[in-house]
Protein backbone atom coordinates (compact mmCIF):
# COMPACT_ATOMS: atom_id res chain seq x y z
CA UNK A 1 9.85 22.25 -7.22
CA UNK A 2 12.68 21.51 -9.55
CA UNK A 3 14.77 18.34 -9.81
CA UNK A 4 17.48 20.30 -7.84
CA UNK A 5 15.25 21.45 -5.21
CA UNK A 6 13.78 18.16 -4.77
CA UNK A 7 17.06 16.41 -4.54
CA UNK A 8 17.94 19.19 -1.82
CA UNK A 9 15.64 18.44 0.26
CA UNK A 10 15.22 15.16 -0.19
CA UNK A 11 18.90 14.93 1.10
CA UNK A 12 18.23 14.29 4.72
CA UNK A 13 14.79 12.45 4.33
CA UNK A 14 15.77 9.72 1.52
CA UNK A 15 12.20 9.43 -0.07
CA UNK A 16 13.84 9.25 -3.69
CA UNK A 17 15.85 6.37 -5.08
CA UNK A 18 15.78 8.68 -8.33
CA UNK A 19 15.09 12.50 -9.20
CA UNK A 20 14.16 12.88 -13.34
CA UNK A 21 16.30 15.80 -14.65
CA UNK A 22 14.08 16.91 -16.87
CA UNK A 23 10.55 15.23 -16.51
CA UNK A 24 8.56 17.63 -17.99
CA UNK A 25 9.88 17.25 -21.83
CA UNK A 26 9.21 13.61 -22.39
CA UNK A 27 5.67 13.97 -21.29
CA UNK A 28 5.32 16.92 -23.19
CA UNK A 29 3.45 15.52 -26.34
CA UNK A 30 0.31 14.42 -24.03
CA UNK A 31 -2.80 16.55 -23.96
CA UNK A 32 -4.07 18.51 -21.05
CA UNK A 33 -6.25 15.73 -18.40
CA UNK A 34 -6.89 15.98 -14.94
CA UNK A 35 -3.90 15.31 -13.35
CA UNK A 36 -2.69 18.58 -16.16
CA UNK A 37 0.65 20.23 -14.73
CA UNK A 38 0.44 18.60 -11.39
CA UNK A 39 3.95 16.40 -10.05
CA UNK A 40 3.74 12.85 -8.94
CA UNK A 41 6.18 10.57 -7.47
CA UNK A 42 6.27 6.44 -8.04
CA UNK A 43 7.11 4.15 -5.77
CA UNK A 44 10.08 1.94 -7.34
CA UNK A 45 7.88 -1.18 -7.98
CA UNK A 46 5.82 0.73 -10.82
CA UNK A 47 7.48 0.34 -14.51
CA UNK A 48 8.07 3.36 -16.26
CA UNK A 49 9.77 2.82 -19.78
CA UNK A 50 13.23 3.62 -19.88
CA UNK A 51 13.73 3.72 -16.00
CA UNK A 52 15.27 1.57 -13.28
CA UNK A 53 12.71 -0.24 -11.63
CA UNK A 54 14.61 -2.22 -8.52
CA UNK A 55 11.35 -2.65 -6.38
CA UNK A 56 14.23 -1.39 -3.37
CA UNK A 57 16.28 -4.33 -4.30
CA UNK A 58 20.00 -5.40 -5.17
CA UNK A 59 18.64 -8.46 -7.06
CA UNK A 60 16.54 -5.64 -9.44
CA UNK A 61 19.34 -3.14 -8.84
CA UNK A 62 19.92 -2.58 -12.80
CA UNK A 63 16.68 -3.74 -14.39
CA UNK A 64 15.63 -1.08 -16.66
CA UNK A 65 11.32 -1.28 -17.61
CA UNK A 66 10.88 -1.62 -21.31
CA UNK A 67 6.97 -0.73 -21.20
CA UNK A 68 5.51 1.45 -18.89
CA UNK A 69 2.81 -0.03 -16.17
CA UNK A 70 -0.98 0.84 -16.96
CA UNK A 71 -1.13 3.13 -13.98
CA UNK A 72 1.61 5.02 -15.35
CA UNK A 73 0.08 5.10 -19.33
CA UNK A 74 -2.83 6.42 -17.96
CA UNK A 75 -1.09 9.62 -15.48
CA UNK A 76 0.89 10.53 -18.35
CA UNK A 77 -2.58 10.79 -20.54
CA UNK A 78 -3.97 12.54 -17.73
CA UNK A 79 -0.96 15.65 -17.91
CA UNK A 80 1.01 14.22 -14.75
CA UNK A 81 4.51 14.78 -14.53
CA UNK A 82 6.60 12.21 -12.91
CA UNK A 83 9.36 13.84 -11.31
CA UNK A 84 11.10 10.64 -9.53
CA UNK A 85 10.77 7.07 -8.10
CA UNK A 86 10.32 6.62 -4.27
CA UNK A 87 12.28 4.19 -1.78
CA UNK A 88 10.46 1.39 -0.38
CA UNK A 89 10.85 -2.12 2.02
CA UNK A 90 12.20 -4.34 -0.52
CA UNK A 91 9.71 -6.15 -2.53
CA UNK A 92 6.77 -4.44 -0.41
CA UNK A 93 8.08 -6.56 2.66
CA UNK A 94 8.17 -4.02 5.72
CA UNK A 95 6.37 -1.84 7.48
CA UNK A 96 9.08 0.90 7.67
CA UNK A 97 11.09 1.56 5.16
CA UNK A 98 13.52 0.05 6.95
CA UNK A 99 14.12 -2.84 4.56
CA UNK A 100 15.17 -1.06 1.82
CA UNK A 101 18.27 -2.71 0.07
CA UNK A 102 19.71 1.46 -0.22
CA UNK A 103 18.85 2.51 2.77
CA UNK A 104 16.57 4.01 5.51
CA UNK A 105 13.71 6.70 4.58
CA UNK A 106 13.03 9.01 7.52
CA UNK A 107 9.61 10.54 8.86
CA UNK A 108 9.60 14.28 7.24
CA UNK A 109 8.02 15.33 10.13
CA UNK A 110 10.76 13.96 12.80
CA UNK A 111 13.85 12.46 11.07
CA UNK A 112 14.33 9.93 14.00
CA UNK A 113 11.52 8.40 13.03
CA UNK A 114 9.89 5.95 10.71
CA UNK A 115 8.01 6.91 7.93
CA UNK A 116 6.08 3.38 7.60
CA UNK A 117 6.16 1.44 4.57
CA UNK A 118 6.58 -0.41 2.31
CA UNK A 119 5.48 2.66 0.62
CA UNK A 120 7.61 5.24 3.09
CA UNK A 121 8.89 7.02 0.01
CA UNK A 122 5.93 7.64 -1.30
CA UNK A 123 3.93 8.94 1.62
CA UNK A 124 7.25 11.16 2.85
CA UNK A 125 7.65 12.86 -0.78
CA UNK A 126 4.11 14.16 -0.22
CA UNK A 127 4.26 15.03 3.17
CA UNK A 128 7.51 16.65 2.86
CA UNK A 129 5.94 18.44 -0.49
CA UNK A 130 8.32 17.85 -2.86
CA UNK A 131 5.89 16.49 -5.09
CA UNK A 132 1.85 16.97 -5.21
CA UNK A 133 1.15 12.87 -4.93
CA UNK A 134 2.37 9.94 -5.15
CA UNK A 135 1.31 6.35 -6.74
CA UNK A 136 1.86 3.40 -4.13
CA UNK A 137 1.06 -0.24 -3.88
CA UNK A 138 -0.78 -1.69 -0.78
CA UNK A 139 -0.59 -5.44 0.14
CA UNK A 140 -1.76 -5.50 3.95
CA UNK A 141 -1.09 -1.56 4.68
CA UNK A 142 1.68 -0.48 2.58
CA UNK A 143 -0.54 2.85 1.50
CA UNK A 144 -2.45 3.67 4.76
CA UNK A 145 -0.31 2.80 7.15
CA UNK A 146 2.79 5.18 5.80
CA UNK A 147 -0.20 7.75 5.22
CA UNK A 148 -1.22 7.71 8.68
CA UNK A 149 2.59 7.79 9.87
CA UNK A 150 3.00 10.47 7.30
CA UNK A 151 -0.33 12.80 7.69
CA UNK A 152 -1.33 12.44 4.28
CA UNK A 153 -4.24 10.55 2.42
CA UNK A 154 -3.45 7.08 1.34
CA UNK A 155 -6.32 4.96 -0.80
CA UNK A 156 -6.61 0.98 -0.74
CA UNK A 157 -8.74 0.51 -3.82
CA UNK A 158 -11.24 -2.30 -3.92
CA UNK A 159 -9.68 -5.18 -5.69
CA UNK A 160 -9.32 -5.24 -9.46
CA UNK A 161 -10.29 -1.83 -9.85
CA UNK A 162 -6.74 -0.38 -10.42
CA UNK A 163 -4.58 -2.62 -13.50
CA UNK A 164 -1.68 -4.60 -11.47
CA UNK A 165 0.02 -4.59 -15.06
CA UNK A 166 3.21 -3.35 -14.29
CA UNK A 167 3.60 -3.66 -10.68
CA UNK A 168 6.22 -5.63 -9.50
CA UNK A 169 4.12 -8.30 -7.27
CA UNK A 170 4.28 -9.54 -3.78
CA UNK A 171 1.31 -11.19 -3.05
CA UNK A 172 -0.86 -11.40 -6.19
CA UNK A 173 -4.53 -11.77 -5.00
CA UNK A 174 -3.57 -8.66 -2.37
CA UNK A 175 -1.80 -6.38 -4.21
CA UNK A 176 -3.25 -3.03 -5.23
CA UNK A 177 -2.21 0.49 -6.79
CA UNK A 178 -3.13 3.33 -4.82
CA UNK A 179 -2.54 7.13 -4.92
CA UNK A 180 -0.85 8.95 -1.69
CA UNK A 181 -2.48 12.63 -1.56
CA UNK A 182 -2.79 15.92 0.26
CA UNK A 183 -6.35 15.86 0.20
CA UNK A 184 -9.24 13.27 -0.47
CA UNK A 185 -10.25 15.46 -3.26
CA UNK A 186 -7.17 14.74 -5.27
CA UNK A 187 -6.96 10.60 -3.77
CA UNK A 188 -10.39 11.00 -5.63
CA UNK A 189 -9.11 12.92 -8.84
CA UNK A 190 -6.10 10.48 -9.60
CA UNK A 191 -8.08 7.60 -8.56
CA UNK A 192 -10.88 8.11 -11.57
CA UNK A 193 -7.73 8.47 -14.10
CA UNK A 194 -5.90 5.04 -12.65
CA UNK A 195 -9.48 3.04 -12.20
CA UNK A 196 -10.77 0.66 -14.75
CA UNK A 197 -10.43 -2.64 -16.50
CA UNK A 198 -7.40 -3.91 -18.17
CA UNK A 199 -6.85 -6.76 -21.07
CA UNK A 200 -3.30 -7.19 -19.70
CA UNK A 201 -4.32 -7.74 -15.95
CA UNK A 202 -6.94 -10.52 -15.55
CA UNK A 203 -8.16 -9.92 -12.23
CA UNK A 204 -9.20 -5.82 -13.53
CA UNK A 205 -12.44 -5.11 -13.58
CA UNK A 206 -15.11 -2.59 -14.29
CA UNK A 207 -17.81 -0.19 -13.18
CA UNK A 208 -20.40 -2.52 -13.06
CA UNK A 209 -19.13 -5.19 -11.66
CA UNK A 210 -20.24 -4.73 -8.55
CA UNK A 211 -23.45 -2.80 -8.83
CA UNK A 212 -24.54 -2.15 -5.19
CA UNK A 213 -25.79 1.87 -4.92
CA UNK A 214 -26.97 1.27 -1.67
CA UNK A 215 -28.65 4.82 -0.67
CA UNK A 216 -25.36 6.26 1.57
CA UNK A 217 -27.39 7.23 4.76
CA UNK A 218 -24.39 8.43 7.04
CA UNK A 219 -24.48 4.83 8.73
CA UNK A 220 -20.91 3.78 10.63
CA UNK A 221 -20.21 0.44 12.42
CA UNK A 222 -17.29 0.30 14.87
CA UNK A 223 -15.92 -3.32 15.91
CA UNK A 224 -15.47 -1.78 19.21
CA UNK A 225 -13.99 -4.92 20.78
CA UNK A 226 -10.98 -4.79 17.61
CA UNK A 227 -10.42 -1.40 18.30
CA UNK A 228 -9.52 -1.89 21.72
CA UNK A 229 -7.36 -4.90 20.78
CA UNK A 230 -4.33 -5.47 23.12
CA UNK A 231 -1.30 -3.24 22.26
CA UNK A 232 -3.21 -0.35 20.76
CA UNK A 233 -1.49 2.65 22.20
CA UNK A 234 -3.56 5.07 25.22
CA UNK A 235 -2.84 7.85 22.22
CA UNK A 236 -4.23 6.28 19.46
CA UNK A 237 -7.49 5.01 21.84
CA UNK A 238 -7.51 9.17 22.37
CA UNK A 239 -7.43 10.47 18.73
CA UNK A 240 -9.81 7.20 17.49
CA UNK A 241 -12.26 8.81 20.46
CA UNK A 242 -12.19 12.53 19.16
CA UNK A 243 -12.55 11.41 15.43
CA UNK A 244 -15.72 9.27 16.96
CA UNK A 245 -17.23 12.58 18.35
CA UNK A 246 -16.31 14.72 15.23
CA UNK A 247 -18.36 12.26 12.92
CA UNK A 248 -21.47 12.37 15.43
CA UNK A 249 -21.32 15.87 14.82
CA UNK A 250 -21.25 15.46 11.07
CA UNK A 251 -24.51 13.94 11.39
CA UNK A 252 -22.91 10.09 11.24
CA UNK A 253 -24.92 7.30 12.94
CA UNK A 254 -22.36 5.29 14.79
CA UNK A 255 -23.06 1.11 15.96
CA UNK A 256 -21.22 -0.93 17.82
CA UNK A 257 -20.80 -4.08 15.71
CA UNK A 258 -19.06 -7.59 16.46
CA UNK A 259 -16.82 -9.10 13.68
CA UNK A 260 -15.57 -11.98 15.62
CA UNK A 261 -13.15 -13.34 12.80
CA UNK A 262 -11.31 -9.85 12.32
CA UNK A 263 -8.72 -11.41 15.20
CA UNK A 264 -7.59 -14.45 13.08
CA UNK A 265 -6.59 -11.82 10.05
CA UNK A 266 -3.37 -11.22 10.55
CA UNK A 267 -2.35 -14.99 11.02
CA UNK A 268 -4.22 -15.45 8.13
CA UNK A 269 -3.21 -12.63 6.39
CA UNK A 270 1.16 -13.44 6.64
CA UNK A 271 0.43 -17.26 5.67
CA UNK A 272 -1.91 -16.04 2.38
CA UNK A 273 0.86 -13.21 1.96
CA UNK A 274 4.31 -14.85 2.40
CA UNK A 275 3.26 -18.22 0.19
CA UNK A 276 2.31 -15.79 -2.66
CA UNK A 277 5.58 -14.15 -2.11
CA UNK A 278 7.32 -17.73 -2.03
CA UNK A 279 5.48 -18.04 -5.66
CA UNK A 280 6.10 -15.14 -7.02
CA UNK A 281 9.89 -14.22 -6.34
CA UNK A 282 10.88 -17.42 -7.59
CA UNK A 283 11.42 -16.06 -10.80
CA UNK A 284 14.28 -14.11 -9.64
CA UNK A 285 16.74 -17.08 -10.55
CA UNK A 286 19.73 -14.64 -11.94
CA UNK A 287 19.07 -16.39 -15.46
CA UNK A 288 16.09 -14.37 -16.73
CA UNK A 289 16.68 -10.99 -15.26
CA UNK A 290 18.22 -9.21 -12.70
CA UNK A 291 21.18 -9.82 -10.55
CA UNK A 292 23.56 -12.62 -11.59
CA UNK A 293 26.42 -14.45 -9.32
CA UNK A 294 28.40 -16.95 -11.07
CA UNK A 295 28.77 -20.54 -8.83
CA UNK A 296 30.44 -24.08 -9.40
CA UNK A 297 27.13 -25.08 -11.54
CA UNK A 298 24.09 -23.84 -12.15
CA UNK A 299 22.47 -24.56 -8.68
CA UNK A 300 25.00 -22.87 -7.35
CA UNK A 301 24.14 -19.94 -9.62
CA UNK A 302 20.77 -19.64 -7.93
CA UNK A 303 21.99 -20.03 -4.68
CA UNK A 304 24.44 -17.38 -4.98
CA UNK A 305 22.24 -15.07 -6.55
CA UNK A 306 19.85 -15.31 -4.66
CA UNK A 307 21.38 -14.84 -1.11
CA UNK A 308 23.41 -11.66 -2.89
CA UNK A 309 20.43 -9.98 -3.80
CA UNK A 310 17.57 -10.52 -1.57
CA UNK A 311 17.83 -9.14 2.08
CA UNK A 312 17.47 -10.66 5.17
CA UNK A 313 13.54 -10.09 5.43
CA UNK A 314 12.62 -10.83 1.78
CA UNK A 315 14.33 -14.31 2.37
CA UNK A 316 13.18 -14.52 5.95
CA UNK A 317 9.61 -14.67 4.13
CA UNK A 318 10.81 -16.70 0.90
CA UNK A 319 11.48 -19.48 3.54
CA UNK A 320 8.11 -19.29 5.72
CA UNK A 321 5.75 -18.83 2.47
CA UNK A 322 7.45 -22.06 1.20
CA UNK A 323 7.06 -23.84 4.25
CA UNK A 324 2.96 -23.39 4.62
CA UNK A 325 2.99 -24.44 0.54
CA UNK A 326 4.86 -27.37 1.31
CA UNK A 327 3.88 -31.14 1.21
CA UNK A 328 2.36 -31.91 4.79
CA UNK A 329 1.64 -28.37 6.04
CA UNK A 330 -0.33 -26.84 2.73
CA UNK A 331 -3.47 -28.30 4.28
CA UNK A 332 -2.34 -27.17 8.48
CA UNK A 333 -1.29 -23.48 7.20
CA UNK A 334 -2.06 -22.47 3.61
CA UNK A 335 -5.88 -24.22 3.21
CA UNK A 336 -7.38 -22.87 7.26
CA UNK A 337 -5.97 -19.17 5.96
CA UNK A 338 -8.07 -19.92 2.70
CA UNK A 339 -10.73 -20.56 5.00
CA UNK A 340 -10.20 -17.95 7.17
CA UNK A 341 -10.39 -15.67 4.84
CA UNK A 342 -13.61 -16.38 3.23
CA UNK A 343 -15.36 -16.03 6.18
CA UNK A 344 -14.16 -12.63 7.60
CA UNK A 345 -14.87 -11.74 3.85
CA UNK A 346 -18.60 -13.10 4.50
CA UNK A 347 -18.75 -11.41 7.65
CA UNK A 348 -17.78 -7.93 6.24
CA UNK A 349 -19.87 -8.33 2.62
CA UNK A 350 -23.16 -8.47 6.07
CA UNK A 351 -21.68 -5.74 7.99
CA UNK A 352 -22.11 -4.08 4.73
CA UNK A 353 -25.32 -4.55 4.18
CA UNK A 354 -26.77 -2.29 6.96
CA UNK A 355 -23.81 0.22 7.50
CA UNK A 356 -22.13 2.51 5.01
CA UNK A 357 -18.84 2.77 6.05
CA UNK A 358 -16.87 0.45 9.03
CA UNK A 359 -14.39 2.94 10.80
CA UNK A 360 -11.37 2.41 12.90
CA UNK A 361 -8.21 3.31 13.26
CA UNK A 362 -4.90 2.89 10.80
CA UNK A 363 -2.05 2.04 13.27
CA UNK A 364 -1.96 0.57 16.63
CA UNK A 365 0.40 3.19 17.48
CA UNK A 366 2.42 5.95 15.97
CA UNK A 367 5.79 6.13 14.20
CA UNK A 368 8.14 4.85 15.47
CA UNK A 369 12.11 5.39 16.09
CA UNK A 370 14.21 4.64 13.70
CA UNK A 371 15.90 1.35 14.59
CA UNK A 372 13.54 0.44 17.83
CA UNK A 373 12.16 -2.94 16.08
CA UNK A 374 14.51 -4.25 13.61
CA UNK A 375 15.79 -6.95 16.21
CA UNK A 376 11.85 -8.52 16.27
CA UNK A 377 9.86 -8.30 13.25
CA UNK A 378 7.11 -9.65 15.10
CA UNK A 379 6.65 -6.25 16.50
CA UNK A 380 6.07 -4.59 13.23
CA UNK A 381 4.14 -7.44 11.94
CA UNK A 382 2.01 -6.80 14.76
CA UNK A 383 1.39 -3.28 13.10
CA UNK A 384 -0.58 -4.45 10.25
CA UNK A 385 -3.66 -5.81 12.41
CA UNK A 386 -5.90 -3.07 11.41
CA UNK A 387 -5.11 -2.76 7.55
CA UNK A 388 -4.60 -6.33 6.63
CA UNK A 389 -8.43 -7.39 6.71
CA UNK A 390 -9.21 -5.19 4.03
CA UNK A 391 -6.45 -6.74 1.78
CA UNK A 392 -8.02 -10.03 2.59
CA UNK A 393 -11.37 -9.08 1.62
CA UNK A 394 -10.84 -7.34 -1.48
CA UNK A 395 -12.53 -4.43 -0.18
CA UNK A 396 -11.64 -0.19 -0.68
CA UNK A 397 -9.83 1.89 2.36
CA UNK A 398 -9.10 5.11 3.26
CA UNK A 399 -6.27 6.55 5.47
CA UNK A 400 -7.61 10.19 6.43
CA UNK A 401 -4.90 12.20 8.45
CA UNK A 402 -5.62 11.73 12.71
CA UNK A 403 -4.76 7.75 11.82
CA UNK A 404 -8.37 7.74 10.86
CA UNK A 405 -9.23 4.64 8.76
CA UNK A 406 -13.01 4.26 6.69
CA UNK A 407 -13.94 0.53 5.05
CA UNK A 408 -16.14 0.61 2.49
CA UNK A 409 -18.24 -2.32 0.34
CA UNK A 410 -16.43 -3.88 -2.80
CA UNK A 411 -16.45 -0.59 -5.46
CA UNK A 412 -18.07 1.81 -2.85
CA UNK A 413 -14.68 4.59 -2.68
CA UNK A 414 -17.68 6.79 -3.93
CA UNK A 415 -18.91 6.71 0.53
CA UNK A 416 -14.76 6.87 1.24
CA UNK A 417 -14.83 10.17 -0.77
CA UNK A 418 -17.61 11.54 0.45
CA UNK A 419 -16.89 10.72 4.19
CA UNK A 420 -13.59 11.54 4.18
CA UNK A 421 -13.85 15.27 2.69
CA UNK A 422 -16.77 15.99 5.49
CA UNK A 423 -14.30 14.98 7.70
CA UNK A 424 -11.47 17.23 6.90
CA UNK A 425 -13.74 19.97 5.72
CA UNK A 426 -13.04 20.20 1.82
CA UNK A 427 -16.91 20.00 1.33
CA UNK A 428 -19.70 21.57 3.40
C-alpha cells in the first residue's frame, strides 16, 4: 500500500497519527533480514530518529526522537519498512483508544466501535491491512486485548526479553514491546528479530536466563472458576467453550486448575501500575522537554503545564498512583500489591510446573461502542482482569483471534508458537 493509499483509508478509521511519505528510501542502505520488504506500523510511544514521538499526548505533542528505540534499530536491520506511527490512549492509559489527546480510533471491522487499546492503532492498521504488522507496548493488555477486539495476533513477551530502550514508559517493571500480526508465524518471525539483551535497558535479558525446556507434552490448565468470573459475557463463555473443544481435538490435555490469588490481580495490578505512572510522568515538568505554559513563577509553570497537556485520565491516575506512594498509605496500598503480586507470581511459576500452557480467554466481553463507558472508567478497568496477571508475573502471552488467550512459563513463547499455529492451522 502506498502512503496515499494508507492515508485513504485510514481516513475514517484513525489508526495513524502519521503516514511516512517516502519510507522506503531512508531504510534503503540496510541489508536484506527477515522482516526484508515487509511494512510495519509503530505505535507513537516507540522513538524513531527524526520523528514525532507524542506517546498520544499534547504534553509530547512536538517532541521529535533524536535516537531511534532498540526495537526499531533492530526492524530496520531486519529489512522492515516503517510506513507510519499508530494512535494510542495517552501514555498507554486506556483500554480504548478513547484517550487519545487527537482523537478516537475506530474498530476496522465496525466503525461504531472500539478498537481497544492503548495500542488501538496498532492492532486496527493490521486488521484493516494497511500495513503487514505492527510493534505495540503491553502494560496490563494493551497488545492482546486490542488484538482480540481487532482479530489479529497480539504477543506479551516474557519480561526483559524485548529492550524497553526507547519506549516511552508507563509502568516500568510492566511494560513490554510486542509485535501485532496476521498470523502467529510472523508474531514469531518479528519476535526473534526484536528479542534479546540490551546494555541500554537493565532489566533485558537473554536466552539463557531462564533455562527451563520442559518436554512440551500438549498439557493445558484452565482456572475454570476465573473464567467464569462475574461479568464475563454469555458470548465470550460460548467462543472460550468451542476453542476448549477445538484444542481436545488437537490432541491437548485440558485440567481444571485453582489459582485462588488470580482475583486480587487487578486491584493489585492498578495500585503497582498507577504509582509507577505517578513516578515516571513526573518528569514531564515543561522545563526539560515537551509542552511548556508560562505561570506567575515557576510552580506555576508546572502547574500550568501540566494540566494543559495531560488529559483527564492520565491525571486521573497521576493523582491515585501518588496517593498509594504517599506517607501513611505506601504500606495500606503500595506494599499488600507488592505482596500480592509475589504470590500469584508463585502460584503461576507451580501451575507451570505440570502444565504447558494456562488458557483462557482475552476480554470479558467484546468491543464495545464507541462512547458507551467514558462516563465510568471503572467499567473498562474492569476489562483488564484477564490480561493484567500476566503483566504482574513477568510471564509471555498470546492473543490468538476467537479472544483466545495462551500463558506460558517465563521465556517459554517457543509452546505460545507452537500452540497457537495448531490452533489456527498454519502447521499440521
Amino acid at each position: 500500500m502506498t502512503p496515499k493509499e494508507i492515508r485513504d483509508k485510514d481516513k475514517d478509521i484513525h489508526a495513524f497519527l502519521e503516514v511516512f511519505e517516502d519510507p522506503a528510501p531512508e531504510q534503503a542502505w540496510y541489508g536484506a533480514g527477515a522482516l526484508s520488504g515487509k511494512t510495519i506500523s509503530i505505535k507513537d510511544n516507540l522513538l524513531l530518529e527524526g520523528h514525532k514521538a507524542s506517546a498520544g499526548s499534547k504534553i509530547l505533542e512536538n517532541f521529535t526522537a533524536i535516537s531511534d528505540a532498540t526495537v526499531i534499530r533492530k526492524i530496520k536491520e531486519a529489512g522492515a519498512i516503517i510506513v507510519g506511527r499508530t494512535n494510542m490512549d495517552e501514555f498507554g492509559m486506556g483500554s480504548s483508544t478513547e484517550n487519545s489527546a487527537y482523537g478516537v480510533t475506530k474498530n476496522p471491522h465496525n466503525l461504531e466501535r472500539v478498537p481497544g487499546g492503548s495500542s488501538g492503532g496498532a492492532a486496527a492498521s493490521v486488521a484493516a491491512g494497511m500495513c503487514d504488522m505492527a510493534l505495540g507496548s503491553d502494560t496490563g493488555g494493551s497488545i492482546r486485548q486490542p488484538a482480540a477486539f481487532c482479530g489479529v495476533v497480539g504477543l506479551k513477551p516474557t519480561y526483559g526479553r524485548v529492550s524497553r530502550f526507547g519506549l516511552i514508559a508507563y509502568g516500568s517493571s510492566l511494560d513490554q514491546i510486542g509485535p501485532l500480526t496476521k498470523t502467529v508465524t510472523d508474531a514469531e518471525i518479528i519476535y526473534n528479530v526484536i528479542k534479546g539483551e540490551d546494555f541500554n535497558d537493565s532489566t533485558s535479558i537473554n536466552d539463557d536466563t531462564y533455562p527451563n525446556k520442559k518436554k512440551f507434552n500438549k498439557t493445558i490448565g484452565i482456572p475454570r472458576d476465573f473464567v467464569g468470573s462475574e461479568g464475563v459475557s454469555g458470548e465470550v463463555k460460548k467462543s472460550f467453550k468451542e476453542a476448549e473443544d477445538k484444542l481436545k481435538t488437537l490432541g491437548y490435555e485440558i485440567h481444571d486448575i485453582k489459582l485462588p490469588s488470580l482475583k486480587y490481580s487487578l486491584s493489585a495490578y492498578y495500585i503497582i501500575a498507577l504509582a509507577e505512572a505517578s513516578a515516571n510522568l513526573a518528569r514531564f515538568d515543561g522545563v526539560k522537554y515537551g509542552l511548556h505554559v508560562d505561570g506567575e513563577n515557576s510552580i506555576d509553570d508546572y502547574f500550568k503545564t501540566r494540566g494543559a497537556g495531560f488529559g483527564k485520565e492520565v491525571r486521573r491516575r497521576i493523582i491515585l498512583g501518588t496517593y498509594v506512594l504517599s506517607s501513611g498509605y505506601y504500606d495500606a496500598y503500595y506494599g499488600k500489591a507488592i505482596a500480592v503480586r509475589k504470590k500469584i507470581t508463585q502460584e503461576l511459576r507451580e501451575a507451570f510446573k505440570k502444565y504447558d500452557l494456562i488458557v483462557l480467554p482475552t476480554t470479558p466481553n467484546g468491543a464495545w461502542k464507541i462512547g458507551e463507558k467514558s462516563s465510568d472508567p471503572v467499567e473498562t478497568y474492569i476489562e483488564d482482569i484477564f490480561t493484567v496477571p500476566v503483566n504482574i508475573a513477568g510471564i509471555p502471552a498470546i492473543s490468538i483471534p476467537n479472544n483466545l488467550q495462551l500463558w506460558a512459563d517465563l521465556g517459554r513463547e517457543d509452546n505460545l508458537f507452537r500452540a497457537g499455529k495448531e490452533f489456527l492451522g498454519e502447521i499440521e
